[in-house]
C-alpha atoms as a PDB file:
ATOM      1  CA  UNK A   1      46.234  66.909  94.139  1.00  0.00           C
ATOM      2  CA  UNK A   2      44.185  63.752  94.605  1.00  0.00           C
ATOM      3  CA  UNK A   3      42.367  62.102  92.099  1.00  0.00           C
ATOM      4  CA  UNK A   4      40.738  58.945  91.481  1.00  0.00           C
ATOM      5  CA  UNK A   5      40.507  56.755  88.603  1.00  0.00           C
ATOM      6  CA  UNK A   6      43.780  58.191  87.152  1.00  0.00           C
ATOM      7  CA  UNK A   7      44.441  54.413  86.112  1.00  0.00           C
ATOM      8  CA  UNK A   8      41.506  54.863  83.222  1.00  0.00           C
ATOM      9  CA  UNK A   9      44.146  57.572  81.296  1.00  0.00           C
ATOM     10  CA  UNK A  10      45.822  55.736  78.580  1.00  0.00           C
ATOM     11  CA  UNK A  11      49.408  57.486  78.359  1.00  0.00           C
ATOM     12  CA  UNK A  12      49.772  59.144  81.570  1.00  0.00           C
ATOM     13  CA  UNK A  13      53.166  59.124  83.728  1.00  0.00           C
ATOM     14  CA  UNK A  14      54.034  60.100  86.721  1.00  0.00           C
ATOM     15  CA  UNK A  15      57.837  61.077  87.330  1.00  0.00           C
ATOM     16  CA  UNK A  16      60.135  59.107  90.060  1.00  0.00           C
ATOM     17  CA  UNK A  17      59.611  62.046  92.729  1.00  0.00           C
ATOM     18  CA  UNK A  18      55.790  62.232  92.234  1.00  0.00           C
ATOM     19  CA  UNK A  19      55.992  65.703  91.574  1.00  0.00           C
ATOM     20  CA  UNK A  20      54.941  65.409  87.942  1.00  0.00           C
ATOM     21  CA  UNK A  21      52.410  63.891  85.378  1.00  0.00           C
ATOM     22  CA  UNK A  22      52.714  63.351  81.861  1.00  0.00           C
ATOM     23  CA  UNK A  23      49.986  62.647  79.474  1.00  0.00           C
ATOM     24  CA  UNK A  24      51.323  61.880  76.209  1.00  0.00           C
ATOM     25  CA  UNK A  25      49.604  63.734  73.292  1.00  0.00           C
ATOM     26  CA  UNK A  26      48.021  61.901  70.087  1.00  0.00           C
ATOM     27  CA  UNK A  27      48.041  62.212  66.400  1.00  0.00           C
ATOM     28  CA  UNK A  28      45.492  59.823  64.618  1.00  0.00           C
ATOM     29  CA  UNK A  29      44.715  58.031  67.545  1.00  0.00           C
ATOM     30  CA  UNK A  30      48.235  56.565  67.633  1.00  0.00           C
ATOM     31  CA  UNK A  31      50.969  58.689  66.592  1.00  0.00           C
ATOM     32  CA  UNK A  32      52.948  60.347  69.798  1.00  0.00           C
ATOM     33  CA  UNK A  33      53.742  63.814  68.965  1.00  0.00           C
ATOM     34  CA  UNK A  34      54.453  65.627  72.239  1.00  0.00           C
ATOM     35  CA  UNK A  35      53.219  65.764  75.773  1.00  0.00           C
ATOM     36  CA  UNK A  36      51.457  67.588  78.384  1.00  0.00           C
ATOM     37  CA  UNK A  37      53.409  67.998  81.549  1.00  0.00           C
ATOM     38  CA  UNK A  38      51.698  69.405  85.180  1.00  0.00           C
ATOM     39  CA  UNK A  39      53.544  70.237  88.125  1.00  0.00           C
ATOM     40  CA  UNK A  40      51.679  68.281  90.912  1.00  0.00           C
ATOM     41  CA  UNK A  41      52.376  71.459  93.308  1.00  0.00           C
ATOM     42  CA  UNK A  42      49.845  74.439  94.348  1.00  0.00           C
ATOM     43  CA  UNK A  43      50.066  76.434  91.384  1.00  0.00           C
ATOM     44  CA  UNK A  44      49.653  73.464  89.203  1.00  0.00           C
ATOM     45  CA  UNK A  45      51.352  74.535  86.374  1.00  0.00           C
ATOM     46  CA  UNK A  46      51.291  73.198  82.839  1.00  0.00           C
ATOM     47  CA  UNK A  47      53.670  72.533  79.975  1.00  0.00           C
ATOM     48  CA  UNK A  48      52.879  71.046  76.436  1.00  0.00           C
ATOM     49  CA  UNK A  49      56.190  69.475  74.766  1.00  0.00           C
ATOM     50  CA  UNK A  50      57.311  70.821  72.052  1.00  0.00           C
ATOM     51  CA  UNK A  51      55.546  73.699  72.772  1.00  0.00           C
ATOM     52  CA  UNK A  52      54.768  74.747  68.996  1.00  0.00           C
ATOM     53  CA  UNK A  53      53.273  72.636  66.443  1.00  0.00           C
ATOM     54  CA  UNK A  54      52.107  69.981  68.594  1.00  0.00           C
ATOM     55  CA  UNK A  55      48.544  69.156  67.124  1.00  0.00           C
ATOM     56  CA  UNK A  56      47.730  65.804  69.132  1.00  0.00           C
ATOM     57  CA  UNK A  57      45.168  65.224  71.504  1.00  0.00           C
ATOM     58  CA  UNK A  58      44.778  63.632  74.834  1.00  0.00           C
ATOM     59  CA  UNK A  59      41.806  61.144  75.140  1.00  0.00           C
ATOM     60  CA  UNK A  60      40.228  59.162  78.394  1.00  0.00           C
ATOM     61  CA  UNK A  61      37.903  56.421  77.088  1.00  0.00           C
ATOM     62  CA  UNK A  62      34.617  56.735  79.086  1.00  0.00           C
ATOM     63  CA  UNK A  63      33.826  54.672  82.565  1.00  0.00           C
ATOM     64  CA  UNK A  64      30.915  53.317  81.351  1.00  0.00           C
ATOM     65  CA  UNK A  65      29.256  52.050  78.300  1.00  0.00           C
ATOM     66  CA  UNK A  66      28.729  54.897  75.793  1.00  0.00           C
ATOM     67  CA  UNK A  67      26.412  53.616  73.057  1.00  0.00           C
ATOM     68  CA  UNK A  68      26.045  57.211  71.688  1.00  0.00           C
ATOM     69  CA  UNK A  69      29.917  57.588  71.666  1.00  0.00           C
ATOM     70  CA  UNK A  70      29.557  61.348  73.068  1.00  0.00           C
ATOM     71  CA  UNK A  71      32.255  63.337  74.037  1.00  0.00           C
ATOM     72  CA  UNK A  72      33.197  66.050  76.237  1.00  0.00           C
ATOM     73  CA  UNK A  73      36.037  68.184  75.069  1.00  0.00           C
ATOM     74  CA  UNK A  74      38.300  70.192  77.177  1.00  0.00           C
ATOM     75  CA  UNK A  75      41.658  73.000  76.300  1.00  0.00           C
ATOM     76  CA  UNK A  76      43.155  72.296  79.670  1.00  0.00           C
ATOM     77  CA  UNK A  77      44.962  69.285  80.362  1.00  0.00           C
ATOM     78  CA  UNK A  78      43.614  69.976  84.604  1.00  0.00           C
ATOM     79  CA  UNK A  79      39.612  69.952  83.350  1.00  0.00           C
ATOM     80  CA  UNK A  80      41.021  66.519  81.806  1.00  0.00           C
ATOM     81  CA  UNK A  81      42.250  64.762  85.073  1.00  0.00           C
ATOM     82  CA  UNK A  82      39.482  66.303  86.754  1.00  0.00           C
ATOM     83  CA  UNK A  83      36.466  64.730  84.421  1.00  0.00           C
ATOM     84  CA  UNK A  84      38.385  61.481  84.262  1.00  0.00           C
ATOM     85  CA  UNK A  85      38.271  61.324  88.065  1.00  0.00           C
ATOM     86  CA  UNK A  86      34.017  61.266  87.559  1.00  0.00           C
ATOM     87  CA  UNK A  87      32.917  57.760  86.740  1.00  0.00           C
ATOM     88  CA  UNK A  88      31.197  59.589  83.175  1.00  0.00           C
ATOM     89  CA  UNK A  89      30.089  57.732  80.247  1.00  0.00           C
ATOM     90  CA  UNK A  90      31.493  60.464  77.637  1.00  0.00           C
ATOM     91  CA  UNK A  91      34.917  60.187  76.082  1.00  0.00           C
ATOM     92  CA  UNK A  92      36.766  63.166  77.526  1.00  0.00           C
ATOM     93  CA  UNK A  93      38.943  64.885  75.135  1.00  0.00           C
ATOM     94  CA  UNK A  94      41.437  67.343  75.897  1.00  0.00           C
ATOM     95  CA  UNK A  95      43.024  69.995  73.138  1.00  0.00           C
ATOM     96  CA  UNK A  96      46.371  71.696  72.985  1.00  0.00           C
ATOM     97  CA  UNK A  97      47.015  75.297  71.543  1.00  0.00           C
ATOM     98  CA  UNK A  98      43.072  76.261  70.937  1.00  0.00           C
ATOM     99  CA  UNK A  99      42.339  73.700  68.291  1.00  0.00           C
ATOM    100  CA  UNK A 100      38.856  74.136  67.421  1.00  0.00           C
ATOM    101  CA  UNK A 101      38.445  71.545  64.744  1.00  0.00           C
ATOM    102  CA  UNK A 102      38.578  67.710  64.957  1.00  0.00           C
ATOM    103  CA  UNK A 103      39.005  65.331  62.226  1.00  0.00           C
ATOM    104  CA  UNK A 104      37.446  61.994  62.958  1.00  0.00           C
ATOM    105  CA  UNK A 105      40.324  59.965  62.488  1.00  0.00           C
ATOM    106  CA  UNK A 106      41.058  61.230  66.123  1.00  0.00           C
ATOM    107  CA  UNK A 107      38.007  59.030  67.420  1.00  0.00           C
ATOM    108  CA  UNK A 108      38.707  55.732  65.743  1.00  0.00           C
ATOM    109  CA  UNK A 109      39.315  52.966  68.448  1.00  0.00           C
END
């Protein structure tokens, strides 16, 4: 799996054997309250830790200037790395468990 621009992702990990990202999951914009794991193998497989009850979001500021602050919101942490590898001017948002509703705490920067 190769993707550019994985540097823009604020809170994302990759383990010592490169066989694993992390993208740590947000509550108000700065409160860490789990995180979403992918196996960096073919079936790409993905985690979210705890996996109950963990309400953050992941967030990739956009590439270029966004004077409409628009967003693009994913449920799949692998549409996430995928949009933040496209130089877009949209914040790209990704949400856990099916969350349909988003306060707007979650967009102050």
């Amino acid at each position: 799996m190769k993707i550019q621009n994985l540097d823009r992702i604020p809170g994302l990990y990759v383990n010592s054997e490169n066989s694993s990202l992390y993208l740590t999951m947000l509550l108000d914009n700065k409160t860490v309250v789990g995180y979403k794991e992918i196996k960096l193998e073919k079936s790409l497989n993905q985690n979210t830790v705890p996996d109950d009850c963990c309400w953050g979001i992941a967030q990739v500021p956009p590439f270029t200037s966004n004077n409409s602050q628009s967003a693009i919101i994913v449920d799949d942490f692998k549409h996430l790395l995928v949009l933040a590898g496209h130089q877009s001017s949209h914040h790209i948002i990704c949400l856990p468990h099916g969350i349909y509703i988003i306060l707007s705490n979650y967009f102050l920067c």
